[in-house]
N, C-alpha and C. Protein backbone atom coordinates (compact mmCIF):
# COMPACT_ATOMS: atom_id res chain seq x y z
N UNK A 1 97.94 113.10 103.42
CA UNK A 1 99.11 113.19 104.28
C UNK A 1 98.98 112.17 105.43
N UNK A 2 100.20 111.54 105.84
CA UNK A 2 99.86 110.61 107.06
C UNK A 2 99.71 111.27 108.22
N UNK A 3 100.00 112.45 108.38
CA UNK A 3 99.31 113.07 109.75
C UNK A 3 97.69 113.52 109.77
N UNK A 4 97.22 113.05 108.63
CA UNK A 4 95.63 113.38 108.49
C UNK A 4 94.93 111.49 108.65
N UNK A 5 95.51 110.40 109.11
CA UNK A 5 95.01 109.06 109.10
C UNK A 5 94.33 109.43 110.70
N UNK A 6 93.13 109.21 110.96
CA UNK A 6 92.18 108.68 111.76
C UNK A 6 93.08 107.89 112.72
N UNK A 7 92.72 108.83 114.34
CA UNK A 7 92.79 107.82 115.24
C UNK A 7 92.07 106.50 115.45
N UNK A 8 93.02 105.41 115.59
CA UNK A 8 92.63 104.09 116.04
C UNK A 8 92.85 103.32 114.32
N UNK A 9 93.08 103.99 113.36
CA UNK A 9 93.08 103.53 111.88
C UNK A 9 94.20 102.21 112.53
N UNK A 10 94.06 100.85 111.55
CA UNK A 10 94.56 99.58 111.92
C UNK A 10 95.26 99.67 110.11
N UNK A 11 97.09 99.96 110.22
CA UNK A 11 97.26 100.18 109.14
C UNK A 11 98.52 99.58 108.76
N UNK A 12 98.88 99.14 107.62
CA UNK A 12 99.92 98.25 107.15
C UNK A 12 100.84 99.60 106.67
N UNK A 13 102.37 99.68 107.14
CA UNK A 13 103.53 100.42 106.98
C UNK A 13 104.09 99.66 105.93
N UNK A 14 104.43 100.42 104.98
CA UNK A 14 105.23 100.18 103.95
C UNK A 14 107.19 100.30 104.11
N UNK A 15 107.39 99.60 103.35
CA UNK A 15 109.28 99.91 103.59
C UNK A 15 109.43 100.94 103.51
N UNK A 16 109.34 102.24 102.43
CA UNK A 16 109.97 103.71 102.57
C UNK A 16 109.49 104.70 103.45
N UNK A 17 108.40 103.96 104.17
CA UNK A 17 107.93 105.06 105.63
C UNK A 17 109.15 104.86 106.49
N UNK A 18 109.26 103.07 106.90
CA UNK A 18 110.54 103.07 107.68
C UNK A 18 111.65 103.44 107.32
N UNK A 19 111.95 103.48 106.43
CA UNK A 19 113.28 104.13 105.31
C UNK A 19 113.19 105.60 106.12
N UNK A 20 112.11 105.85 105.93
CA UNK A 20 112.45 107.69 105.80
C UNK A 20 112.58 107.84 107.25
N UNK A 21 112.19 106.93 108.53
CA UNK A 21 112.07 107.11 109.65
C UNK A 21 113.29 107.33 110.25
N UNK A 22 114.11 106.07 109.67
CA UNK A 22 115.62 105.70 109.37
C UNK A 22 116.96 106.15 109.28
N UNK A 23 116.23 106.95 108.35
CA UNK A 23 117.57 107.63 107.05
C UNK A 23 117.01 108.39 106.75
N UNK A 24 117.44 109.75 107.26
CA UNK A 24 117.48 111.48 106.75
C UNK A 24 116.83 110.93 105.66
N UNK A 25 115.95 112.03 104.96
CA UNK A 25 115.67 111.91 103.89
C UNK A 25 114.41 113.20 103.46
N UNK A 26 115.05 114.33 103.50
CA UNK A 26 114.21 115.69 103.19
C UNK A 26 113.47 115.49 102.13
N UNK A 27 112.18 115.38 101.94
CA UNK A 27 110.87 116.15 102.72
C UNK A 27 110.52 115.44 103.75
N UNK A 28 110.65 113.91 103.69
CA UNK A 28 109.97 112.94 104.30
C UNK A 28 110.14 112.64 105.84
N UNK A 29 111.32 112.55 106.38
CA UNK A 29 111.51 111.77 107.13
C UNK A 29 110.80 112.21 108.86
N UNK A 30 110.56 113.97 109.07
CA UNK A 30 109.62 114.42 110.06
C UNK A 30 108.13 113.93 109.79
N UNK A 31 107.75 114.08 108.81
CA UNK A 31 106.30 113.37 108.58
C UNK A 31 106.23 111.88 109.27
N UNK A 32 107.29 111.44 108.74
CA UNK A 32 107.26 109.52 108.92
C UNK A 32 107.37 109.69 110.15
N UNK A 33 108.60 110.14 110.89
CA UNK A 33 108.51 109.68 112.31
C UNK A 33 107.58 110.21 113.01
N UNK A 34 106.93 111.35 113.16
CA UNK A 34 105.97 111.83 113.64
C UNK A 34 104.68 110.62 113.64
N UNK A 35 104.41 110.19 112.12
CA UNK A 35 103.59 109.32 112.09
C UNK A 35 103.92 107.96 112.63
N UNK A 36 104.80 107.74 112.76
CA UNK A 36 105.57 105.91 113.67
C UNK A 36 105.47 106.72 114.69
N UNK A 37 105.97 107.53 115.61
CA UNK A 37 105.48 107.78 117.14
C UNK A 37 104.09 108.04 117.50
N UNK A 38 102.58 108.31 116.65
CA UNK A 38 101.47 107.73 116.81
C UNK A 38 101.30 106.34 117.02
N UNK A 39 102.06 105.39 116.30
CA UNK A 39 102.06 104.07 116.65
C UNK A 39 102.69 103.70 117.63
N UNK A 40 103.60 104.11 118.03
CA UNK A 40 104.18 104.00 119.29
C UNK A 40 103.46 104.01 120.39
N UNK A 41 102.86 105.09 120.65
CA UNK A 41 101.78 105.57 121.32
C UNK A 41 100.21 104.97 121.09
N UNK A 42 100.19 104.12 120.21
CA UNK A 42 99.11 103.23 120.40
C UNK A 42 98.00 104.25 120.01
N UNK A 43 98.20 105.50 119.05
CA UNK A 43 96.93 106.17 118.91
C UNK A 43 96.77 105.22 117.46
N UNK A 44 97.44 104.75 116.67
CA UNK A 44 97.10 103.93 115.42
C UNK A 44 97.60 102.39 115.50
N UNK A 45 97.03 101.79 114.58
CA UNK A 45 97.33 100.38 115.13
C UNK A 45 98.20 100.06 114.08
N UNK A 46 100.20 99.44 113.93
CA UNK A 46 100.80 99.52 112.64
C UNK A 46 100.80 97.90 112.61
N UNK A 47 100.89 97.59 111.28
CA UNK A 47 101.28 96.42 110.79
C UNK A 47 102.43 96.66 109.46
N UNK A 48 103.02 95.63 109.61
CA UNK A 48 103.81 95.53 108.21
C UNK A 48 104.13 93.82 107.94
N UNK A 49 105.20 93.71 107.07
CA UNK A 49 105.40 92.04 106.50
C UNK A 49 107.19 91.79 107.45
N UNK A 50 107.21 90.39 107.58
CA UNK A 50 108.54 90.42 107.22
C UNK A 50 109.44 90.52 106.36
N UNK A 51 108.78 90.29 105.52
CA UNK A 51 109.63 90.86 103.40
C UNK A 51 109.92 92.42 103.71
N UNK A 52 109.24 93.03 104.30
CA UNK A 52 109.32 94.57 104.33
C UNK A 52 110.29 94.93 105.06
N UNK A 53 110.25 94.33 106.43
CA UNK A 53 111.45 94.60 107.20
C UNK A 53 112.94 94.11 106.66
N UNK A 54 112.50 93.03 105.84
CA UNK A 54 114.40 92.87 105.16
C UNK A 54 114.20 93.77 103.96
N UNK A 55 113.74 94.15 103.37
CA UNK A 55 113.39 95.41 102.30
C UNK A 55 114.13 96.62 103.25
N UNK A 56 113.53 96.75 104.12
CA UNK A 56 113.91 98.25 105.10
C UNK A 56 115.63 97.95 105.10
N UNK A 57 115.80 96.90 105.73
CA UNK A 57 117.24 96.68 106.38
C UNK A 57 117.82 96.50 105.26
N UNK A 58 117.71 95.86 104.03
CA UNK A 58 118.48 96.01 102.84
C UNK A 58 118.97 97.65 102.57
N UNK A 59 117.68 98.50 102.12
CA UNK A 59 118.24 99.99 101.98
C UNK A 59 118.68 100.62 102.75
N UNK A 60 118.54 99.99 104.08
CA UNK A 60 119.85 100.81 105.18
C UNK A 60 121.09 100.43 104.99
N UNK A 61 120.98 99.26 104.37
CA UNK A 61 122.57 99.09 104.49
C UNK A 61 123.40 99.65 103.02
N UNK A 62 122.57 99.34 102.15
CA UNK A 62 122.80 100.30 100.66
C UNK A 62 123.09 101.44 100.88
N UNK A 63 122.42 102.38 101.43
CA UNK A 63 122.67 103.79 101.50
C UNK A 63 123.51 103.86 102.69
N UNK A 64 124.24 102.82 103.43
CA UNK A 64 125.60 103.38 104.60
C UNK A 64 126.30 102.45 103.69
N UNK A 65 126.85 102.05 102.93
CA UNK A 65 127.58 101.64 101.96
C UNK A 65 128.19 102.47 101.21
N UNK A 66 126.89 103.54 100.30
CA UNK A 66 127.11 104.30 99.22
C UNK A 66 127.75 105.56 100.22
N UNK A 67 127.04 105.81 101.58
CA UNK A 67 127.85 106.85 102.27
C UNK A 67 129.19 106.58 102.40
N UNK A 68 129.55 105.41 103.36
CA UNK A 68 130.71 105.36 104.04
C UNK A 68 131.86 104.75 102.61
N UNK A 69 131.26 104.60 101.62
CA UNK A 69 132.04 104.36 100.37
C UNK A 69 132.38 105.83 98.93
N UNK A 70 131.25 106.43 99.35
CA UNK A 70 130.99 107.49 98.44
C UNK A 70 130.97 107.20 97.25
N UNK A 71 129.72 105.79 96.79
CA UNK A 71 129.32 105.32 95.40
C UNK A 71 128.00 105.73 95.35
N UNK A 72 127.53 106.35 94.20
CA UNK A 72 126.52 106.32 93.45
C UNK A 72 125.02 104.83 93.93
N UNK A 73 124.33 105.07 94.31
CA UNK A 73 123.36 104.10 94.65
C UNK A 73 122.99 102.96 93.22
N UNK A 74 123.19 103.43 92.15
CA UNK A 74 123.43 103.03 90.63
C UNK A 74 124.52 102.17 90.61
N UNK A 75 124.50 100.79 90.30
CA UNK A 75 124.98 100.41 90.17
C UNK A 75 126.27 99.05 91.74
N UNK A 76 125.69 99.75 92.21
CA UNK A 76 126.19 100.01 94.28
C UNK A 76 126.45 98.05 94.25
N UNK A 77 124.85 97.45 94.03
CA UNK A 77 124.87 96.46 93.84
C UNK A 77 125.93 95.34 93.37
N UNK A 78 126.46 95.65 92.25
CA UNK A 78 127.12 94.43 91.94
C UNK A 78 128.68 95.00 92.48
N UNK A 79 129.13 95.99 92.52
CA UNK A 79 130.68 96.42 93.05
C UNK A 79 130.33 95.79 94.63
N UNK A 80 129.37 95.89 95.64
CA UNK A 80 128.98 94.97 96.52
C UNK A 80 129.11 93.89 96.73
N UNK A 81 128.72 93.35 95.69
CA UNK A 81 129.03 91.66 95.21
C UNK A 81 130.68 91.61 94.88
N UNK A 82 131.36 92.42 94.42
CA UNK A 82 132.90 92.33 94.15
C UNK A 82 133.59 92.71 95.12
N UNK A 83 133.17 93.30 96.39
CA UNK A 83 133.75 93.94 97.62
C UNK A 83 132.83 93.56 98.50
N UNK A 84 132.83 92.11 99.31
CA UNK A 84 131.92 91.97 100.15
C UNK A 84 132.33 92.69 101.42
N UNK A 85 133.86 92.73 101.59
CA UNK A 85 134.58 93.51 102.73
C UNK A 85 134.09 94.75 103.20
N UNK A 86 133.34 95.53 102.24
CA UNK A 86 132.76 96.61 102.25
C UNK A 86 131.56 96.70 103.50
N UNK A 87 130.93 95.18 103.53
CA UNK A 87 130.05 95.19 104.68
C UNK A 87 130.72 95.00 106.35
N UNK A 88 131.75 94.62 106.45
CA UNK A 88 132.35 94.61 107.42
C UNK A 88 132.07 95.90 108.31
N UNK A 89 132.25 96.92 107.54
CA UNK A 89 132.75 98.57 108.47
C UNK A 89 130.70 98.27 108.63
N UNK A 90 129.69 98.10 108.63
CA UNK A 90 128.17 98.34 108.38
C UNK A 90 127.88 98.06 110.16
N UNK A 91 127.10 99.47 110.27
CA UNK A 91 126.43 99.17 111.57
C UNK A 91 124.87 99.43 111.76
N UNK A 92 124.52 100.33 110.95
CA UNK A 92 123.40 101.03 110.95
C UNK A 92 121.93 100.04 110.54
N UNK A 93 122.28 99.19 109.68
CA UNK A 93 121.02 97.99 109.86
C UNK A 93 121.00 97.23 110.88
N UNK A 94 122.20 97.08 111.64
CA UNK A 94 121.29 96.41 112.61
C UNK A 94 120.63 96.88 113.94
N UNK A 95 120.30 98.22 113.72
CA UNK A 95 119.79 99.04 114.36
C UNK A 95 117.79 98.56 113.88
N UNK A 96 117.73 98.52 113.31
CA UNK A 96 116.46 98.51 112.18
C UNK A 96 115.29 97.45 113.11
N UNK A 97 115.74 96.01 113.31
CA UNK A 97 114.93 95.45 114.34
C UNK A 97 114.49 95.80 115.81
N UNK A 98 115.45 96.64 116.03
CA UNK A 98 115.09 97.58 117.68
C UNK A 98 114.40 98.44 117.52
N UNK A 99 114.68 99.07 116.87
CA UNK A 99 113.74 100.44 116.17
C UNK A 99 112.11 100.03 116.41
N UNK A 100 112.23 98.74 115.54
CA UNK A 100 110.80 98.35 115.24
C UNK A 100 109.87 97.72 116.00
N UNK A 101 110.69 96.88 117.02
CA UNK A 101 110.24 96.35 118.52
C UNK A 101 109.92 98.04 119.24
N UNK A 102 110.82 98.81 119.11
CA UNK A 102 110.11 100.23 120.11
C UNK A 102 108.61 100.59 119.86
N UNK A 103 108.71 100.22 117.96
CA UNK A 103 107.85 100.96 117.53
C UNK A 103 106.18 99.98 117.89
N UNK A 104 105.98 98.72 118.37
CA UNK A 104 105.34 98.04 118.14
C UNK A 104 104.49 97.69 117.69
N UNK A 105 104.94 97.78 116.66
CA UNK A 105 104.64 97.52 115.06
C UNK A 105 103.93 95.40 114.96
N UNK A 106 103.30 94.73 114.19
CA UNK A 106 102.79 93.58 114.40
C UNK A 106 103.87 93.55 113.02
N UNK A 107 104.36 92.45 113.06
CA UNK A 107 105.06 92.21 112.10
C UNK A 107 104.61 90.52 111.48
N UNK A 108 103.55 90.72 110.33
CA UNK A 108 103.08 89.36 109.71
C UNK A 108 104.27 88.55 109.34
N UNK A 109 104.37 87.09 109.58
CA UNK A 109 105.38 86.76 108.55
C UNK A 109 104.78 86.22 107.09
N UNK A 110 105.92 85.91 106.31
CA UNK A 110 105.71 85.48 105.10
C UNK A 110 105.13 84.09 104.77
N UNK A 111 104.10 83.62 104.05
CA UNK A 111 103.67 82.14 104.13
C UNK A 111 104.01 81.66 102.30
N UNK A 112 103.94 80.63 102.35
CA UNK A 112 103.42 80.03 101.27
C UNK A 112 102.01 80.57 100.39
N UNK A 113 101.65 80.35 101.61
CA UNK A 113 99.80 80.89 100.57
C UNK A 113 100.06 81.99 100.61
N UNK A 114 100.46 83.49 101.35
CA UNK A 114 100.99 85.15 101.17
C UNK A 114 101.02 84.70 99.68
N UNK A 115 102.38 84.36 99.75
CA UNK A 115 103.06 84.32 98.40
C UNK A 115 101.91 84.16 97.14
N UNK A 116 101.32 82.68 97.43
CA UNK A 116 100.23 82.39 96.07
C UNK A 116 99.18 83.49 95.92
N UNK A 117 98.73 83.74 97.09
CA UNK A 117 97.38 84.83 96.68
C UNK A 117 98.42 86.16 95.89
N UNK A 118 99.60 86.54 96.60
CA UNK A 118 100.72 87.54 96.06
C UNK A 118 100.73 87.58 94.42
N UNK A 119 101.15 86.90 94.07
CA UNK A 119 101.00 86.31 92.78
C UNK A 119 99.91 86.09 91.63
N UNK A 120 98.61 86.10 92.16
CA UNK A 120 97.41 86.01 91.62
C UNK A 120 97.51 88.04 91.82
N UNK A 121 97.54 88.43 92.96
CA UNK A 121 97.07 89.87 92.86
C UNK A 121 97.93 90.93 92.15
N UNK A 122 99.27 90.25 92.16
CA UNK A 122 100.88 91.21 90.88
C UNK A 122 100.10 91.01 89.72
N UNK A 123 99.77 90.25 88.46
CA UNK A 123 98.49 90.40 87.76
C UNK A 123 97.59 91.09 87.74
N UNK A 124 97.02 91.01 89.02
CA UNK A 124 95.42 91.87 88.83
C UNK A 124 95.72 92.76 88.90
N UNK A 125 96.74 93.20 89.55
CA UNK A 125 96.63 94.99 90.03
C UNK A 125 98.09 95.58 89.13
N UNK A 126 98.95 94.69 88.52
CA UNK A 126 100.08 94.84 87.49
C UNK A 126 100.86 95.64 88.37
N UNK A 127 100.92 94.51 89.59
CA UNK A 127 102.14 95.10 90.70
C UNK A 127 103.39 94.29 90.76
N UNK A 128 104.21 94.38 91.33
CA UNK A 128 105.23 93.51 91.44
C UNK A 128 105.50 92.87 92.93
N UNK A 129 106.27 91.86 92.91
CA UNK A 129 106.18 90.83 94.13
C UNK A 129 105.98 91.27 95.37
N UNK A 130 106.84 92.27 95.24
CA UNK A 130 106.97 92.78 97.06
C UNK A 130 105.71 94.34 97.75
N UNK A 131 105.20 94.32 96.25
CA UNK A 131 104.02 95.44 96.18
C UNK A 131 102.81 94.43 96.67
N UNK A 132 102.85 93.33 95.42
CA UNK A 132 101.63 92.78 95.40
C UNK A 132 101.53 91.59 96.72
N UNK A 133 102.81 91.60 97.58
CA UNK A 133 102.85 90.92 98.83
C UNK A 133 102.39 91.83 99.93
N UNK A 134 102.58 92.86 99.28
CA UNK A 134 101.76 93.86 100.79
C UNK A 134 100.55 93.70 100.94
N UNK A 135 100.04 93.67 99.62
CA UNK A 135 98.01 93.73 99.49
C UNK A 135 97.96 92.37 99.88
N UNK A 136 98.78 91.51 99.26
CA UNK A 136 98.33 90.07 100.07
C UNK A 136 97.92 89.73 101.73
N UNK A 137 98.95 90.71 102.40
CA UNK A 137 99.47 90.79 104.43
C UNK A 137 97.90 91.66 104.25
N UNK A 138 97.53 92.41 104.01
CA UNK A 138 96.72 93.75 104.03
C UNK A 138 95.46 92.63 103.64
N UNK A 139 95.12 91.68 102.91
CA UNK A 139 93.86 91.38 102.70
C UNK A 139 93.30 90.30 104.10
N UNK A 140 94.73 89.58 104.10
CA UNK A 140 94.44 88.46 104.98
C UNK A 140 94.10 89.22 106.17
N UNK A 141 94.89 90.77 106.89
CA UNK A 141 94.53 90.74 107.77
C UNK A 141 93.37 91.40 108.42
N UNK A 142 92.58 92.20 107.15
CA UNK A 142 91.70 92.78 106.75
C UNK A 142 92.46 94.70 106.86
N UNK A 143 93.61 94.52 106.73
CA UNK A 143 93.48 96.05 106.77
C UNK A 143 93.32 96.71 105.33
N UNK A 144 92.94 97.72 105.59
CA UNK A 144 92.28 98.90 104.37
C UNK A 144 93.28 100.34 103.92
N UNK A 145 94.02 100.74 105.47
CA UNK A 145 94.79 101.56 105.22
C UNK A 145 96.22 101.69 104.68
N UNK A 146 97.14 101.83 104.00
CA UNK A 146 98.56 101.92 103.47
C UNK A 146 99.20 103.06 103.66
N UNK A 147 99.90 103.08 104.91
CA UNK A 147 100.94 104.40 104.67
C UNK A 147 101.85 104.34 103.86
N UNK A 148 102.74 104.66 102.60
CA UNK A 148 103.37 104.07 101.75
C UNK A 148 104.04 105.63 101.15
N UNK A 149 105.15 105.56 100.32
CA UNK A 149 105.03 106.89 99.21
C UNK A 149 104.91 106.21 97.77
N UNK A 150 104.24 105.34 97.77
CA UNK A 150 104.55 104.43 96.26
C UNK A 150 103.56 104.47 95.77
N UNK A 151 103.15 105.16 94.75
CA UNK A 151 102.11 105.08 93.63
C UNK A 151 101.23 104.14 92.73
N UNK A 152 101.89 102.85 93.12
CA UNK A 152 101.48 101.98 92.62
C UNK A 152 100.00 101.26 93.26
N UNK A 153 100.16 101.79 94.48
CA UNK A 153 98.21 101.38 95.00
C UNK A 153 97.43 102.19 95.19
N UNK A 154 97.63 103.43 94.23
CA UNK A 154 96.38 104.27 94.33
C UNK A 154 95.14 103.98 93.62
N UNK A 155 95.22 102.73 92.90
CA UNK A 155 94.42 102.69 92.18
C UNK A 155 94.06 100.94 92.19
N UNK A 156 93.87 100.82 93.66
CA UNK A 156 93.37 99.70 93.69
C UNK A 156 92.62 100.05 94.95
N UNK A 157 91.24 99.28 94.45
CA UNK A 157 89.74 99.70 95.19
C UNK A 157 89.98 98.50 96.61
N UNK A 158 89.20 99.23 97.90
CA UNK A 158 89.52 99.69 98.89
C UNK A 158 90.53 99.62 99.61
N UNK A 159 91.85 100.42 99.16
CA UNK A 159 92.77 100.51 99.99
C UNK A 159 92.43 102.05 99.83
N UNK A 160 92.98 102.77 101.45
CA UNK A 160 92.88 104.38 101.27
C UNK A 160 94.43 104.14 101.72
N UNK A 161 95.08 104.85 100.84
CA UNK A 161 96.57 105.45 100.60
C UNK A 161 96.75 106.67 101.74
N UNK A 162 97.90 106.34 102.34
CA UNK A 162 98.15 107.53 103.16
C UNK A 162 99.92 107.92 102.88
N UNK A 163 99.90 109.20 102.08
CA UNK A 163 101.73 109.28 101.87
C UNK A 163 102.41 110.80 102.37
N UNK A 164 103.50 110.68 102.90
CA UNK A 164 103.94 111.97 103.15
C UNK A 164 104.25 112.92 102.27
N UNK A 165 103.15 113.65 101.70
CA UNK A 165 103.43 114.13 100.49
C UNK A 165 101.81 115.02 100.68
């Protein structure tokens, strides 16, 4: 559980922690914020990517789309692309960069080499780009911990997984 991570833990935030911080989202979203106001408070140290933060702000704006439209998240995408007007009424992502300045959060950006080592490790660990770009931010900067709900790095040796669950 992320309310069981070690004070002072130096730990890379995944997109659906901020998601759930975000955007209602029963079971999750008291766990998450509880755990982002430790970072706030400087009892844990957060990191994340900039890929993550437009990851975050993408599904905020998907899910106030599918609300303020009342579409199915299935499919949401390309009727999006046929109704760009639809983003006009959108306010709620750009809430998402303030949020995260409160939260002060270190926000890595994206490099060239991210990317290449990214790419060598989607292979090794049979992750995909924006998975295997996290372990990339996470190696360079030596962190070990992942608050995340995604299953896909439990099983890569030394990261300790931390999920609201």
């Amino acid at each position: 559980m992320l309310k069981d991570m070690p004070p002072g833990a130096y730990c890379f935030i995944d997109a659906n922690i901020l998601y759930y911080h975000l955007v209602e989202t029963p079971p999750f979203s008291d766990e998450c914020s509880d755990f982002l106001e430790r970072i706030e408070k400087a009892e844990l140290i957060g990191v994340t990517s900039s890929n993550t933060v437009g990851e975050v702000i993408h599904k905020v704006m998907m899910k106030e789309v599918a609300l303020l439209k009342n579409e199915e998240r299935a499919g949401l995408l390309s009727k999006l692309k046929r109704h760009p007007e639809w983003l006009d009424a959108l306010s709620q992502h750009q809430s998402v960069i303030s949020t995260l300045r409160v939260l002060n959060l270190h926000v890595e950006p994206v490099t060239l080499d991210l990317l290449e080592l990214a790419t060598g490790l989607s292979v090794k660990h049979r992750l995909l780009t924006n998975d295997a770009l996290t372990v990339a931010v996470m190696k360079k900067l030596g962190v070990t911990h992942l608050a995340t709900n995604d299953d896909d790095f439990d099983n890569i040796a030394g990261l300790t997984v931390w999920k609201p669950r």
